[in-house]
Structure formats: C-alpha cells, structure tokens
N, C-alpha and C. Protein backbone atom coordinates (compact mmCIF):
# COMPACT_ATOMS: atom_id res chain seq x y z
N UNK A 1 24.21 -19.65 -8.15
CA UNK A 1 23.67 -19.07 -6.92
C UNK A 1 22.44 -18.23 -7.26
N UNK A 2 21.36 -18.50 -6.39
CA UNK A 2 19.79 -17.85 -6.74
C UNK A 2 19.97 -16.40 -6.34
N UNK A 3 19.57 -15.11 -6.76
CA UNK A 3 19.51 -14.30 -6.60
C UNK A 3 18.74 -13.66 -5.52
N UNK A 4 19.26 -13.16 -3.89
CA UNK A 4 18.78 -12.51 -3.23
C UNK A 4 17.47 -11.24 -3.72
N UNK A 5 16.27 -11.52 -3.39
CA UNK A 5 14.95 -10.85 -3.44
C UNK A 5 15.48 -9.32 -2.30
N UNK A 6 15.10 -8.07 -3.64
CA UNK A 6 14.98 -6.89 -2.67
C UNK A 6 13.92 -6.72 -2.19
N UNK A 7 13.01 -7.57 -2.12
CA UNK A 7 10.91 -7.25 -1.63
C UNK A 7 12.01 -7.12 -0.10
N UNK A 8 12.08 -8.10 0.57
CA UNK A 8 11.85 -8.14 2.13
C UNK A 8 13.14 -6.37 2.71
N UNK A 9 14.20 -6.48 2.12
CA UNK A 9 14.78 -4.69 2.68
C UNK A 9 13.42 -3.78 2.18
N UNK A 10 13.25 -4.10 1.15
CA UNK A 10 12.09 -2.99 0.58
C UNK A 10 10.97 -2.30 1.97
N UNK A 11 10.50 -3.85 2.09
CA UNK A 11 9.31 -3.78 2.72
C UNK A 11 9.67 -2.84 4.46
N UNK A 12 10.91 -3.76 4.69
CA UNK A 12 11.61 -3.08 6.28
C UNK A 12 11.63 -1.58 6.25
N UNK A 13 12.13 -0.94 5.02
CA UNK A 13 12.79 0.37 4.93
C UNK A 13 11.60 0.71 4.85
N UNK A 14 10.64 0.73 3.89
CA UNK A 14 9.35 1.10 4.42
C UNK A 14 8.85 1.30 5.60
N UNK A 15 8.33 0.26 5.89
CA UNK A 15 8.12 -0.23 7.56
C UNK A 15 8.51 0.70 8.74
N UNK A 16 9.94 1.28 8.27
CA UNK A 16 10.97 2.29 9.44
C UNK A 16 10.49 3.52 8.92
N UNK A 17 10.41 3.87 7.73
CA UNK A 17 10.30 5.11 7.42
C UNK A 17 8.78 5.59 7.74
N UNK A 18 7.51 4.69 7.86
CA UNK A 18 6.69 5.07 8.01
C UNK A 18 6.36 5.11 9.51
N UNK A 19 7.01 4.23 10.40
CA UNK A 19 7.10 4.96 11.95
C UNK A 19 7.76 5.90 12.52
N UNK A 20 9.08 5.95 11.32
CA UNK A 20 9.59 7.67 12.16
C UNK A 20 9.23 8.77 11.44
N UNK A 21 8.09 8.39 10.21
CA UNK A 21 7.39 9.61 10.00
C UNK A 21 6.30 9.95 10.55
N UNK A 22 5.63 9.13 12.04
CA UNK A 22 4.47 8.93 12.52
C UNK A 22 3.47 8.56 11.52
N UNK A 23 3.11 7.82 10.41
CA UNK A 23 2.93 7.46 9.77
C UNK A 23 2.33 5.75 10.07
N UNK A 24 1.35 5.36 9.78
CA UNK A 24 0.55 4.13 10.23
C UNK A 24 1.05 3.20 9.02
N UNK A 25 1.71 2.43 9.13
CA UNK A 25 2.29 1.15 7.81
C UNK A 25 1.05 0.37 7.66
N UNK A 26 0.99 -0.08 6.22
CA UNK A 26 -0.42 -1.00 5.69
C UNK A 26 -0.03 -1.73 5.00
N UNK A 27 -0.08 -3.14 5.08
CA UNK A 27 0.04 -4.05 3.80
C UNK A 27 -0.97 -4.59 2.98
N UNK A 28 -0.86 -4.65 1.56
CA UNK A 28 -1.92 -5.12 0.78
C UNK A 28 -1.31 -6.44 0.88
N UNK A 29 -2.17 -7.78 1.24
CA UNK A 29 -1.59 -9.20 0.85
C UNK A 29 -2.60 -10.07 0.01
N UNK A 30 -1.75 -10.22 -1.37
CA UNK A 30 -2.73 -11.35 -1.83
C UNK A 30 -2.88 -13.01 -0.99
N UNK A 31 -4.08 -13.15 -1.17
CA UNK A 31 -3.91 -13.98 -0.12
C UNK A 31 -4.34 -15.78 -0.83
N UNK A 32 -3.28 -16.79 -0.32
CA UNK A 32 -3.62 -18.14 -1.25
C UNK A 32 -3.39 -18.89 -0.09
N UNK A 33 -3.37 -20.02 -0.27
CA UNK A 33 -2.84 -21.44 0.22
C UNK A 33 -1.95 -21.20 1.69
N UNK A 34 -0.72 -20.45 0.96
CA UNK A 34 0.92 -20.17 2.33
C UNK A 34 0.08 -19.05 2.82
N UNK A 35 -0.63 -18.36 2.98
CA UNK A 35 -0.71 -17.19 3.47
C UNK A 35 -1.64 -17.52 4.88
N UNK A 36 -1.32 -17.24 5.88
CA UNK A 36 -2.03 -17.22 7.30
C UNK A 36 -2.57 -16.13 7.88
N UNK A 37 -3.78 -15.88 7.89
CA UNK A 37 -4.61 -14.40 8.20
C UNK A 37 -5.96 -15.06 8.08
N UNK A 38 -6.62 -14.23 9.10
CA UNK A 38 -8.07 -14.81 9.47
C UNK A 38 -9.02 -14.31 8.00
N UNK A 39 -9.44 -15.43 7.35
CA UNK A 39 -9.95 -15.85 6.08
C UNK A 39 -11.20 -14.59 6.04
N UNK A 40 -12.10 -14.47 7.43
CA UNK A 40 -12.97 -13.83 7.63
C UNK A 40 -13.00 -12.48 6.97
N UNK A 41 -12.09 -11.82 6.96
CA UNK A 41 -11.66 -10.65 6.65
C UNK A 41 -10.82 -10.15 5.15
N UNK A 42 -11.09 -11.30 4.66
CA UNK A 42 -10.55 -11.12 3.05
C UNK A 42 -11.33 -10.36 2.28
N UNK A 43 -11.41 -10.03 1.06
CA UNK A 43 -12.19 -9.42 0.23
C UNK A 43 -11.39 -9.78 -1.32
N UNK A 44 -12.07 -10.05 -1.78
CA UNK A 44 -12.10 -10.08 -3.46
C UNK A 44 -10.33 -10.73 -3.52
N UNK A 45 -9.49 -11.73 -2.43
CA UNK A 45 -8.40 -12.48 -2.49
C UNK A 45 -7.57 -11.49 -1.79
N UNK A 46 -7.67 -10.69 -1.27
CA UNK A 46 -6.83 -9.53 -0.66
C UNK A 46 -7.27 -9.36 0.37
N UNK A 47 -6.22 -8.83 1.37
CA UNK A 47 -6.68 -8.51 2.89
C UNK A 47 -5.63 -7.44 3.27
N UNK A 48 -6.16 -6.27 4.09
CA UNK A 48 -5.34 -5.13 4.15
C UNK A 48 -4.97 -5.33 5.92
N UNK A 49 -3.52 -4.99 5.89
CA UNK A 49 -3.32 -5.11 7.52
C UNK A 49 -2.54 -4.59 8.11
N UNK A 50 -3.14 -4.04 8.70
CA UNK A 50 -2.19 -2.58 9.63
C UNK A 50 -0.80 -3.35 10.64
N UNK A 51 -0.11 -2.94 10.04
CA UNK A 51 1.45 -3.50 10.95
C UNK A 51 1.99 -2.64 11.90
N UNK A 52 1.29 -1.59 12.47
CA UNK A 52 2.06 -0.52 13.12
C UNK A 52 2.33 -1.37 14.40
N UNK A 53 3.53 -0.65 15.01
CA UNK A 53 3.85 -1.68 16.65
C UNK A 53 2.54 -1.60 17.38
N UNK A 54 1.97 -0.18 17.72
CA UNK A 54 1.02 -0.66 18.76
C UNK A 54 -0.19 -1.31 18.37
N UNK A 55 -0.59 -1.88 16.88
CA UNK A 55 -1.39 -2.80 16.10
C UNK A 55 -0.95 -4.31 16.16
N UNK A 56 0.16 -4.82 16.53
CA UNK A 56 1.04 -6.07 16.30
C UNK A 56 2.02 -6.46 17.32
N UNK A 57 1.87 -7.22 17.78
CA UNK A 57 2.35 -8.07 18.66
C UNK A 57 3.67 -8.90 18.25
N UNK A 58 5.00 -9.09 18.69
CA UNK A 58 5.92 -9.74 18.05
C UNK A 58 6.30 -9.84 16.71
N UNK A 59 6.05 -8.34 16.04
CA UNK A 59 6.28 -8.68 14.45
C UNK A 59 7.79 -8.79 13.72
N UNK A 60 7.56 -9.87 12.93
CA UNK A 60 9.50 -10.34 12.82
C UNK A 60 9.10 -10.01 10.95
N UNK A 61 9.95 -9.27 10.18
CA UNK A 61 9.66 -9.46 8.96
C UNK A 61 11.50 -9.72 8.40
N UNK A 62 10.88 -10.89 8.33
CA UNK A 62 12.13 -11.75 7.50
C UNK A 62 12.65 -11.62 6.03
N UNK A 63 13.71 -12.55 5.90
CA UNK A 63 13.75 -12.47 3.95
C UNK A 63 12.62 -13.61 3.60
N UNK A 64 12.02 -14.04 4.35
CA UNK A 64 11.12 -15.04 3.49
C UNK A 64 9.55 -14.66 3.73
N UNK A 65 9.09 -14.57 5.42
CA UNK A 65 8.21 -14.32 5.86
C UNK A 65 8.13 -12.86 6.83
N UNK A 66 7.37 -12.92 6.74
CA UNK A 66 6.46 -11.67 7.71
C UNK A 66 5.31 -11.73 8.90
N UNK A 67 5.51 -12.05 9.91
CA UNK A 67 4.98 -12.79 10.84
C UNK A 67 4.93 -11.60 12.29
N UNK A 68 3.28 -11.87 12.83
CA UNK A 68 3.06 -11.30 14.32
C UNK A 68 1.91 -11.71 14.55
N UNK A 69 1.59 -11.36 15.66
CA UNK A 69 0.00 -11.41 16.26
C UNK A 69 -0.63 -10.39 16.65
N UNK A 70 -1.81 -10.77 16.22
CA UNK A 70 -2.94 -9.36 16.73
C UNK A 70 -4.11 -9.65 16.75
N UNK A 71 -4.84 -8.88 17.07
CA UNK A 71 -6.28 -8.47 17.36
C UNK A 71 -7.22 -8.90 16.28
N UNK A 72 -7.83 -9.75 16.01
CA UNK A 72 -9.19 -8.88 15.18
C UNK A 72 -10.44 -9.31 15.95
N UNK A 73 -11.12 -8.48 15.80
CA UNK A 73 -12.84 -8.19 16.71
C UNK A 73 -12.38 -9.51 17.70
N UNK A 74 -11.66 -8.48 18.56
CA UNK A 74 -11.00 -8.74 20.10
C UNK A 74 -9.83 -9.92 20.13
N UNK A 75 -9.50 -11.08 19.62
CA UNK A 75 -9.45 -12.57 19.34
C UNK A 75 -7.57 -12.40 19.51
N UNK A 76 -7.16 -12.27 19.70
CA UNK A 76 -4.99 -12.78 19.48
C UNK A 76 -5.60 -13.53 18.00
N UNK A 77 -4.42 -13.03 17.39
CA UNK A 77 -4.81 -14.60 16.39
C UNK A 77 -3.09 -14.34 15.48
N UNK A 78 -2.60 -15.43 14.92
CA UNK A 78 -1.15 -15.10 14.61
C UNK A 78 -1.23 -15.32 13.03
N UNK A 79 -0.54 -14.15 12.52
CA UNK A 79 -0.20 -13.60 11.19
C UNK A 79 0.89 -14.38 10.80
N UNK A 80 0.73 -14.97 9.19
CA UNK A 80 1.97 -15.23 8.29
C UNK A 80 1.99 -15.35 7.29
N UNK A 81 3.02 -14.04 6.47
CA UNK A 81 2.98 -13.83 5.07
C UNK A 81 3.48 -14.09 4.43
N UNK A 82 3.68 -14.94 3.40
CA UNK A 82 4.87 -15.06 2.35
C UNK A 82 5.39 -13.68 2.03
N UNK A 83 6.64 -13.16 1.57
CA UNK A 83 6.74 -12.27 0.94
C UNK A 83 6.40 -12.30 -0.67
N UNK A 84 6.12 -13.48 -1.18
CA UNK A 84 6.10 -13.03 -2.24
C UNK A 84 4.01 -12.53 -2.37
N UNK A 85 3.42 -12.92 -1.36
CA UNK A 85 1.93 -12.40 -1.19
C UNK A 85 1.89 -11.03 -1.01
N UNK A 86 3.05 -9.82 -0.63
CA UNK A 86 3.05 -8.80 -0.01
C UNK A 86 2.82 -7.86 -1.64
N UNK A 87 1.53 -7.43 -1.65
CA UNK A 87 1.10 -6.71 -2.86
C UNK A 87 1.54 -5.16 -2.49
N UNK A 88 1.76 -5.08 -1.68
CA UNK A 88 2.01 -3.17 -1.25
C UNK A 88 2.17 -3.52 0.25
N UNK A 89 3.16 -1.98 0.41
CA UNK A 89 3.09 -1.88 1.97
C UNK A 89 3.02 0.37 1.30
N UNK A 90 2.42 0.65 2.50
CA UNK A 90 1.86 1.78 2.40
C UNK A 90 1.21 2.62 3.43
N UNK A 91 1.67 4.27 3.46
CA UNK A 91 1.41 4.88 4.65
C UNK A 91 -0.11 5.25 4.41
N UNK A 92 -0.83 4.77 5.66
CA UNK A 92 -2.24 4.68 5.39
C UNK A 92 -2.44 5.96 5.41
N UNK A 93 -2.07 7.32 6.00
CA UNK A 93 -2.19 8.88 6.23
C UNK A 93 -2.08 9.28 4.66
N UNK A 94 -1.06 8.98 4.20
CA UNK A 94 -0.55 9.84 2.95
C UNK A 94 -0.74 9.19 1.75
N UNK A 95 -0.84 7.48 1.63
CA UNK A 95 -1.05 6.92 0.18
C UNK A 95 0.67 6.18 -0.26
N UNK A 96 1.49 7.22 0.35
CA UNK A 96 2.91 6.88 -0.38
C UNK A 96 3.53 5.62 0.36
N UNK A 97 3.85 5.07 -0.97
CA UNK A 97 4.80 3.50 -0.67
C UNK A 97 5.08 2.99 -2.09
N UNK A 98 4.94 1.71 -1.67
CA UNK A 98 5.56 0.88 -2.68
C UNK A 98 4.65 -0.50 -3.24
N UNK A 99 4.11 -0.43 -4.54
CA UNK A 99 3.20 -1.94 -4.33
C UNK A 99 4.09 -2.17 -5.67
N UNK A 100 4.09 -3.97 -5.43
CA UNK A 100 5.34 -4.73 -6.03
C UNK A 100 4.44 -5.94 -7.42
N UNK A 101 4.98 -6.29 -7.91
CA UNK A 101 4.54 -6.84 -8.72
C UNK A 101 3.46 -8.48 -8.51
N UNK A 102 2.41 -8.85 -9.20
CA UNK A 102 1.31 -9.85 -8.51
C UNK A 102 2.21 -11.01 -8.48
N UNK A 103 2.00 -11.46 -7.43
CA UNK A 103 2.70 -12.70 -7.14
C UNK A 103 1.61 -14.02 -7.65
N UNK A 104 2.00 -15.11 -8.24
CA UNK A 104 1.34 -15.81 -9.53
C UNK A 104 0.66 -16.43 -8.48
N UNK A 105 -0.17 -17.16 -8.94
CA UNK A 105 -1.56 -17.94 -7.81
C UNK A 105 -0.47 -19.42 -7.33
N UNK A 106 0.91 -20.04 -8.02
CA UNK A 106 1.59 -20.95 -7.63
C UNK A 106 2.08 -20.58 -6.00
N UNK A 107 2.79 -19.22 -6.61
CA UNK A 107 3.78 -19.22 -5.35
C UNK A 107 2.76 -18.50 -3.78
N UNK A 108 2.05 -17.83 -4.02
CA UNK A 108 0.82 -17.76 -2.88
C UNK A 108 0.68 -19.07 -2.73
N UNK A 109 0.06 -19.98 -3.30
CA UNK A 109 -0.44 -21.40 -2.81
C UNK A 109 0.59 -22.00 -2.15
N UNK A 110 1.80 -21.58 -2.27
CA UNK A 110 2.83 -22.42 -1.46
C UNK A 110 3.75 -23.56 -2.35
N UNK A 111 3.20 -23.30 -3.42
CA UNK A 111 4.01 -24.15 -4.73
C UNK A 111 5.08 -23.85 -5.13
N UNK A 112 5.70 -24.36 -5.63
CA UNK A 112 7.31 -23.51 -6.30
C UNK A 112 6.44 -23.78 -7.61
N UNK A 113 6.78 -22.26 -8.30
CA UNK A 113 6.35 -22.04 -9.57
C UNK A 113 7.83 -22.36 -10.50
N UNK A 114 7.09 -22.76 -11.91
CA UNK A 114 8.57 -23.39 -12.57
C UNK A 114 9.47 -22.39 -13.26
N UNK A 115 10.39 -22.28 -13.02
CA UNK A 115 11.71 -21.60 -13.49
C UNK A 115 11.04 -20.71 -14.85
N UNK A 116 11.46 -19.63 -14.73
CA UNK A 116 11.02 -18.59 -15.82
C UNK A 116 11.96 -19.22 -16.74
N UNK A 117 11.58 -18.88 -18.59
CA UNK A 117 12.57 -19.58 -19.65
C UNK A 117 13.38 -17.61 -19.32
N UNK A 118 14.74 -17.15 -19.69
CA UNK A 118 15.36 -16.35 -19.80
C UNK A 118 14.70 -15.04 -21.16
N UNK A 119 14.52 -14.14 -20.65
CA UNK A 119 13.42 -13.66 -21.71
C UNK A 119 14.81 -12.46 -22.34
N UNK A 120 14.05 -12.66 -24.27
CA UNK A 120 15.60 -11.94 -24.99
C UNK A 120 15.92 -10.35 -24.08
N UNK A 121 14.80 -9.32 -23.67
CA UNK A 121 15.22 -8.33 -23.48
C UNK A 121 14.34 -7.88 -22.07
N UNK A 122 15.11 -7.18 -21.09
CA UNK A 122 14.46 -6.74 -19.95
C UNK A 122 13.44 -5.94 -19.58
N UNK A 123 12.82 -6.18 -18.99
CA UNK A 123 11.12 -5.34 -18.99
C UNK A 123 11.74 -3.55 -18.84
N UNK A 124 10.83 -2.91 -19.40
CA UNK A 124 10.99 -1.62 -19.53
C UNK A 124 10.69 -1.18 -17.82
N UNK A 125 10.15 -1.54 -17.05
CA UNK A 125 9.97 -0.96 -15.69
C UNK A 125 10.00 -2.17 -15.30
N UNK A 126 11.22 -2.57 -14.25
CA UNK A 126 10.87 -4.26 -13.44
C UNK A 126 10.98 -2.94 -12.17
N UNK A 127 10.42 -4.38 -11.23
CA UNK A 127 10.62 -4.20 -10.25
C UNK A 127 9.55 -3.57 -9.48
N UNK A 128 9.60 -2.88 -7.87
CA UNK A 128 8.39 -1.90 -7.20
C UNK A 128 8.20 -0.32 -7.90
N UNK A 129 7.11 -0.18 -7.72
CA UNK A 129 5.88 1.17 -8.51
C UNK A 129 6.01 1.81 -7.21
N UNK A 130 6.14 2.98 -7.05
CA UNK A 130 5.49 4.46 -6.39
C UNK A 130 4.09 4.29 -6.44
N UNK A 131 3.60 3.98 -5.26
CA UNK A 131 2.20 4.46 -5.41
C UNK A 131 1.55 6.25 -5.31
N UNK A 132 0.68 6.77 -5.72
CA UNK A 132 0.67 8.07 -5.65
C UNK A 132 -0.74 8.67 -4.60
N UNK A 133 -0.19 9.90 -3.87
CA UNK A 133 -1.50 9.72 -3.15
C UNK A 133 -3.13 9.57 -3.51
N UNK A 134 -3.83 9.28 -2.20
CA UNK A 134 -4.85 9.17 -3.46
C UNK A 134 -5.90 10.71 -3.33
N UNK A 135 -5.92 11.22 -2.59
CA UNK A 135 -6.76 12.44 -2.12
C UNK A 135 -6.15 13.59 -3.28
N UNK A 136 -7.15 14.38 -3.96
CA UNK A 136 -6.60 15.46 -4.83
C UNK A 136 -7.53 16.56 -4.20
N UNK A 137 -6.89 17.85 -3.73
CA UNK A 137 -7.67 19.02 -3.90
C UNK A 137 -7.21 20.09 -4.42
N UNK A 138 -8.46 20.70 -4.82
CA UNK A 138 -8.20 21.66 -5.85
C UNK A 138 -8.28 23.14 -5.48
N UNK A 139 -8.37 24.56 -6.02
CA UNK A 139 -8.93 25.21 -5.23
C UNK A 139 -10.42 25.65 -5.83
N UNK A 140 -11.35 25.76 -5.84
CA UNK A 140 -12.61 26.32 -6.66
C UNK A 140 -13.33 27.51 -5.83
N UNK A 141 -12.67 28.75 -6.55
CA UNK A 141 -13.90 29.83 -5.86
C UNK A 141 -15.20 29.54 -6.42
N UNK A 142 -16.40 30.33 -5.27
CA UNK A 142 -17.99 29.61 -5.69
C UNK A 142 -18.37 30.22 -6.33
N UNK A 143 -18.40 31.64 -6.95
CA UNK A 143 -18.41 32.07 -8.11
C UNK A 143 -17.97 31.66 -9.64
N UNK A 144 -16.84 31.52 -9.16
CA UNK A 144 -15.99 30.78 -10.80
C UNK A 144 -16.91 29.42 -11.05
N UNK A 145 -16.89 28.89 -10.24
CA UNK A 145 -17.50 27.49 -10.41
C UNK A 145 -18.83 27.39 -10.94
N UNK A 146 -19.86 28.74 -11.00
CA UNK A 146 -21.38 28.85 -11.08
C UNK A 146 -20.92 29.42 -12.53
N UNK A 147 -20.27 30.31 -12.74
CA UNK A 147 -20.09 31.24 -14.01
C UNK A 147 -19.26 30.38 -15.15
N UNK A 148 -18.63 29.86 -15.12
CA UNK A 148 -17.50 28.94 -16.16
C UNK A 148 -16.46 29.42 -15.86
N UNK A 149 -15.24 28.76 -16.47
CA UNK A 149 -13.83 28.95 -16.50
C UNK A 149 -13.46 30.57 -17.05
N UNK A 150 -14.40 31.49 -18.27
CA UNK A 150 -14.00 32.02 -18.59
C UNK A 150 -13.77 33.63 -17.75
N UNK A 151 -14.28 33.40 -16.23
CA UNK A 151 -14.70 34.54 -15.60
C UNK A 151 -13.25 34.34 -14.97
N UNK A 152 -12.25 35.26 -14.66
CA UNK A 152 -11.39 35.34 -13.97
C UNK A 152 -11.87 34.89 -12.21
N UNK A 153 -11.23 34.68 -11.78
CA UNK A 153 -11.76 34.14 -10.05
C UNK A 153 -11.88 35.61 -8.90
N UNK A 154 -12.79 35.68 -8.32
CA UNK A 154 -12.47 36.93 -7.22
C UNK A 154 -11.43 37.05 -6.47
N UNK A 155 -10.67 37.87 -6.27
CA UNK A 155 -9.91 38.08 -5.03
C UNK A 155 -10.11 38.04 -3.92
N UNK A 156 -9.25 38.38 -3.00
CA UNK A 156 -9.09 38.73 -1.25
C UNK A 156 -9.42 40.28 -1.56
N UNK A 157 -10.36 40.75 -1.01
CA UNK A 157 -10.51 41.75 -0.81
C UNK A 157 -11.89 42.37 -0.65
N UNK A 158 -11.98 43.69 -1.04
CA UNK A 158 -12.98 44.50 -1.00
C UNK A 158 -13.99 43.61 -1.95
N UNK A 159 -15.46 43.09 -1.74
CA UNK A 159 -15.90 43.11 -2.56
C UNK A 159 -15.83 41.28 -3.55
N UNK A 160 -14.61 40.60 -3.20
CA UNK A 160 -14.49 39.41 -3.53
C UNK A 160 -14.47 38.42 -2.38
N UNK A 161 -14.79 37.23 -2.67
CA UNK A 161 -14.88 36.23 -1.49
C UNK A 161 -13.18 35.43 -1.62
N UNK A 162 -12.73 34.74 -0.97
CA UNK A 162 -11.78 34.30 -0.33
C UNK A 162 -12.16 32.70 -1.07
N UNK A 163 -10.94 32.16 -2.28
CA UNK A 163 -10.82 30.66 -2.39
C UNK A 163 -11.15 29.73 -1.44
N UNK A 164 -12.09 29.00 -1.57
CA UNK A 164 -11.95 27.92 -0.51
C UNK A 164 -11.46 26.06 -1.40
N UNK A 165 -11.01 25.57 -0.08
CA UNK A 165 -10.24 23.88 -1.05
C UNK A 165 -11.82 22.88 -1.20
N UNK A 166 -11.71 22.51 -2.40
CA UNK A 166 -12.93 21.50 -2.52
C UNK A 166 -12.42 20.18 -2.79
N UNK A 167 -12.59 19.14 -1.50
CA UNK A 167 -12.13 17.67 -2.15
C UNK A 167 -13.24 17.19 -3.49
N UNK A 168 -12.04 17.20 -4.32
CA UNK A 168 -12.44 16.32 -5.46
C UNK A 168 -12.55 14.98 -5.39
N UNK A 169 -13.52 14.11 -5.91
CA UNK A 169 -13.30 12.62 -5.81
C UNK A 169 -13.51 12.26 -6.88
C-alpha cells in the first residue's frame, strides 16, 4: 500500500490558519506540463497566487489537486494544481508558512517519475521547512549610527533624542 502524502492536510491547515488569522494565503507553484494557470503570468517557472476566498472562486483543495477560478486583468479563468507543483503556501502579511520540497520536472509535467531505489539512511531534515519572515528591523539611534558602535546610544530624556526603527534590507 502507497503511502498517503501529508502536502495536501499541510497545505489545508495552512490555508485555515491563515484566514482565521486574517491573514492573505499565497502559493508558490512550480509550474510544468499538469499545471493549469494563465502561462502569461509566470516568471522564471513559478507563479505566485493568492488563494484567499474573496480572491477565488469555487476553491476545492484536494489530496491530489488544488483547483478554483479567478480573475486575472479582469478575465474568470480556471486554476489547477498538482500538489506535488505546490512549492510553498504562505501568509503574504507576515512571511510565515511552509515551502515543501522541489517537485522533479517529471512529476510537474504530468509524468510518473520512476520509483525512488530505497536509500541506506534517512535524510537529516525530510519533509516541509518553516519559512522565516522576511522584513527585519532594527533599532538605530541617529547619533550612534554617525559616531560608531563604540558611543553608548542617547536616551529618553533631557538632552537625548528618542530610538527610532530603521527597515533594514
């Protein structure tokens, strides 16, 4: 008996957790052969696509596929993903989710790829990655920052200016 795939609960529990966190769901899909999404909008074999309900029309995400309709520059047009194309799903606000391992250029194309040989010992990390957010800020008073690290920072107060947050990129 073939072993039930955790991608498609993965992807659902995601999916739920990022609408009852008000949270906008995103999928990264590599995109081949099985994969149905308007070609127009690909980039470098990948296409990013917002699944939130009021973005998607009838969306059913199955154990095999992932399927709805929507919008692009005005048009209905109907979505269908392999799961094994589903490179990440991810809260577009915060960064946090889950992106899963590359699915081989066979099984995107819609091929059955051939039976892995049984390998002697198990990968040190299988399975889905934590993605981490991507925005970092820091705090930099504008003094410290002109003088070097070695000047202690001003205070709140008499005479010192008030930390402000600087996005780092």
């Amino acid at each position: 008996m073939q072993e039930i795939s955790t991608k498609p609960y993965l992807v659902r529990a995601l999916f739920e957790w990022c609408n009852d966190s008000g949270y906008t769901p995103y999928l990264t899909v590599t995109v081949g052969e099985a994969v149905q999404v308007p070609l127009e909008y690909v980039r470098e074999g990948q296409i990013v696509l917002n699944i939130s309900p009021l973005a998607t029309n009838r969306l059913v995400i199955g154990n095999e596929f992932l399927e709805f309709q929507a919008r692009f520059g005005g048009v209905a047009r109907d979505v269908r993903v392999p799961m094994e194309a589903i490179a990440a799903i991810y809260a577009r606000e915060t960064g946090s989710g889950m992106a899963f391992e590359a699915a081989s250029a066979a099984t995107t194309a819609g091929t059955a790829a051939p039976a892995p040989q049984p390998a002697p010992a198990p990968p040190a990390v299988p399975g889905p990655q934590v993605l981490a957010p991507v925005t970092v800020l820091r705090s930099v008073p504008p003094a410290a920052a002109e003088e070097g690290p070695e000047q202690p920072p001003p205070g709140p107060g008499p005479g010192g200016e008030r930390p402000r947050l600087t996005r780092v990129k």
